[in-house]
Protein backbone atom coordinates (compact mmCIF):
# COMPACT_ATOMS: atom_id res chain seq x y z
CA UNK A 1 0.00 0.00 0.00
CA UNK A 2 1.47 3.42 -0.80
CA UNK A 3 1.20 6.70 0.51
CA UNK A 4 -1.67 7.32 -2.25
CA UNK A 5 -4.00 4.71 -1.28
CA UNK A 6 -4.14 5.73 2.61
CA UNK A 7 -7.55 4.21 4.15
CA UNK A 8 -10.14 6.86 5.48
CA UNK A 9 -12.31 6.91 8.58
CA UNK A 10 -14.79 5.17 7.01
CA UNK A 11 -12.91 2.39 5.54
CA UNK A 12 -11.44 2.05 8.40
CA UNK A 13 -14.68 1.73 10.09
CA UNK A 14 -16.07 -0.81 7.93
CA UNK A 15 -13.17 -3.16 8.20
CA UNK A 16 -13.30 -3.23 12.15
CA UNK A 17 -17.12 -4.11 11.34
CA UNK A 18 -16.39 -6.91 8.42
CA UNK A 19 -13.67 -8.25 10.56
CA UNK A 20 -15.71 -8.47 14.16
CA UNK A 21 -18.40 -9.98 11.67
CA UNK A 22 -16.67 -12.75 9.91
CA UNK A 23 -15.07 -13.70 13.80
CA UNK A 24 -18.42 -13.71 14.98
CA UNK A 25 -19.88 -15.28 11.86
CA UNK A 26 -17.40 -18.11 11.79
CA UNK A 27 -17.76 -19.37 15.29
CA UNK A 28 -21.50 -18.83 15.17
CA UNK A 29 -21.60 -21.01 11.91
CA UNK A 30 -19.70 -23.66 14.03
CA UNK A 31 -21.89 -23.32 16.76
CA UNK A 32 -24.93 -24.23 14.83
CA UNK A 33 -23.19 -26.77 13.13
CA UNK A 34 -22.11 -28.68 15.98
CA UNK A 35 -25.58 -28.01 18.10
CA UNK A 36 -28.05 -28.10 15.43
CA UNK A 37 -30.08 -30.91 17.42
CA UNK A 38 -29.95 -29.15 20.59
CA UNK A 39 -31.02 -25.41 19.33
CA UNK A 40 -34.81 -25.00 20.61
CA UNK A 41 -36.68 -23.82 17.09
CA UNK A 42 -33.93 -24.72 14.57
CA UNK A 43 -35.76 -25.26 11.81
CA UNK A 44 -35.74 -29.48 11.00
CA UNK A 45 -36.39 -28.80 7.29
CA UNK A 46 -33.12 -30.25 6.24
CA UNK A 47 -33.75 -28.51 2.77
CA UNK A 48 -33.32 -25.47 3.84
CA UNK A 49 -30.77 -26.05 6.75
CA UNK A 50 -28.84 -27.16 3.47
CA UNK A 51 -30.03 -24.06 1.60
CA UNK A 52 -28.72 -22.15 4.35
CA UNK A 53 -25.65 -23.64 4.98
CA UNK A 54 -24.38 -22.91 1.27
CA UNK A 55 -25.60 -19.25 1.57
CA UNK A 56 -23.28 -18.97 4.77
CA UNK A 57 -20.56 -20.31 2.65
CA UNK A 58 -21.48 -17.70 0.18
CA UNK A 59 -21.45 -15.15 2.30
CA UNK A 60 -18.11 -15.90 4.05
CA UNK A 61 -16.23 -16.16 0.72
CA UNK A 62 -17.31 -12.84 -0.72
CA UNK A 63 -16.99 -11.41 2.77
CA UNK A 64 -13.47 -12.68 2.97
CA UNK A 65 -12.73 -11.10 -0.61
CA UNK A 66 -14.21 -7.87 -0.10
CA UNK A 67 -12.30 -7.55 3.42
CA UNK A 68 -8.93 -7.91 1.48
CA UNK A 69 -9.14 -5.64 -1.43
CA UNK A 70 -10.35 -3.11 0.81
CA UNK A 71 -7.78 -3.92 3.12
CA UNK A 72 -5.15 -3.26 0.15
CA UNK A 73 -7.36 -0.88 -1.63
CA UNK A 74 -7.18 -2.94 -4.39
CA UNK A 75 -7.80 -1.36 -8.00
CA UNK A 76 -10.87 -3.10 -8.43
CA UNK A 77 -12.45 -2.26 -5.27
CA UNK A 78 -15.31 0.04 -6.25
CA UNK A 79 -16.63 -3.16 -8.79
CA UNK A 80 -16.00 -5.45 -5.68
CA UNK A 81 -18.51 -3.14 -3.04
CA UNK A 82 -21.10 -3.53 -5.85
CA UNK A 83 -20.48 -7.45 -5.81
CA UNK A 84 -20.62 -7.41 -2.16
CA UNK A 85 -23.88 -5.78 -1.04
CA UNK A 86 -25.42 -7.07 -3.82
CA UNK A 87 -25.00 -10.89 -2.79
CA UNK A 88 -25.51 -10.01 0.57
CA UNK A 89 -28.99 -8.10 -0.14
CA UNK A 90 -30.03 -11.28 -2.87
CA UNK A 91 -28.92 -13.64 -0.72
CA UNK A 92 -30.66 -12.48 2.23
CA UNK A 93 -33.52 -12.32 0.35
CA UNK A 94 -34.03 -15.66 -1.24
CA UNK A 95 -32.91 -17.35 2.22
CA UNK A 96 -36.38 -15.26 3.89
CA UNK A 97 -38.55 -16.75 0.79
CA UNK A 98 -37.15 -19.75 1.14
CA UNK A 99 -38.51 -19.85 5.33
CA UNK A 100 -41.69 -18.68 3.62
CA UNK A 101 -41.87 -21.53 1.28
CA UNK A 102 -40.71 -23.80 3.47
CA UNK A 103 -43.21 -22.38 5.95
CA UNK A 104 -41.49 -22.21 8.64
CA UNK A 105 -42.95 -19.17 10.60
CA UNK A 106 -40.96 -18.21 13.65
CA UNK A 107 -38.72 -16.64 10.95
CA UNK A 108 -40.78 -16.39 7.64
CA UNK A 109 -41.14 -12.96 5.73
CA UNK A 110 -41.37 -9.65 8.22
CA UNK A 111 -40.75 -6.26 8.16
CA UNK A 112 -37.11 -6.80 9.21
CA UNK A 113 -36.05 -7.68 5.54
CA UNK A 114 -36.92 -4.19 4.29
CA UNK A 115 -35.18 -3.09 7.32
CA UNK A 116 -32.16 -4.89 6.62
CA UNK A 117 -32.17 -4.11 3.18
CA UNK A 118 -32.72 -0.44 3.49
CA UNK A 119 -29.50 -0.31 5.81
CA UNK A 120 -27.71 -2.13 3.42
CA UNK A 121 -28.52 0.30 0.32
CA UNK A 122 -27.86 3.17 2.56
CA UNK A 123 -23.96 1.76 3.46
CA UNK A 124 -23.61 0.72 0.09
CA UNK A 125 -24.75 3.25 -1.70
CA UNK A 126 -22.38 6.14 0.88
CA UNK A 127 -19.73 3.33 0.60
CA UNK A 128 -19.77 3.86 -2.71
CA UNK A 129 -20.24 7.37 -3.06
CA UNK A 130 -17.22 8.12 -0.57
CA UNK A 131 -15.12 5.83 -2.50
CA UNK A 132 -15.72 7.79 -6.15
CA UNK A 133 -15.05 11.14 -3.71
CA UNK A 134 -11.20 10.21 -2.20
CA UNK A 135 -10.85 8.77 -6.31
CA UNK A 136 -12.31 11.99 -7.65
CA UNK A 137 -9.84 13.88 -5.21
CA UNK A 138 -6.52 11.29 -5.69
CA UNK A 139 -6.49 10.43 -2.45
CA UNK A 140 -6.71 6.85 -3.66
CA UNK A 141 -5.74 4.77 -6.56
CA UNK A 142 -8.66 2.79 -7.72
CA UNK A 143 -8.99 3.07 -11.19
């Protein structure tokens, strides 16, 4: 990393988050692995406990992508916060319609998606938009 490509506040910011994230993700992911039988209310559609358990691999491999090019503040990083939130918001998504099609209803379709997605857009979309601002200025190298 040179001089050029020094992190702001708010990259900074959203690595300590992706990084308490994917320790808390990973040893939660273990957790329900190893305790599936004994979790009151886990869902015993094996389906979509498989479903699910794909998605979660999804999710940790972009996550683990993301976190290193904007780590290094790689060149294609602005194409890689698009990729990112995207599969997050889709993948979210699909995983509540699949709980509604599966019908299982302590955790089917609520009001919490469009929650979650709006707070998504809004971080992606100021992600992204503070991103083109430090390129528009040169105070990284992302082209």
């Amino acid at each position: 990393m040179n001089k050029k490509n020094k992190k702001s506040i708010y990259m900074w910011i959203l690595l300590v988050i992706l990084a308490l994230y994917l320790f808390f993700f990973v040893f939660s992911e273990l957790f329900i692995i190893l305790n599936s039988g004994l979790i009151e209310g886990f869902s015993l559609n094996y389906t979509y406990n498989l479903f699910e358990f794909i998605f979660m691999q999804i999710s940790l491999i972009f996550m683990i992508i993301f976190t290193f090019k904007l780590f290094y503040v790689k060149k294609d990083l602005l194409l890689w916060v698009h990729i990112f939130f995207a599969q997050a918001i889709i993948l979210n998504f699909i995983s509540k319609l699949l709980l509604a099609i599966y019908n299982i209803p302590q955790y089917s379709l609520s009001p919490n998606i469009i929650l979650y997605t709006i707070v998504y857009i809004v971080i992606w979309v100021t992600f992204y938009l503070h991103l083109k601002k430090l390129k528009k200025n040169k105070k990284i190298n992302i082209d």
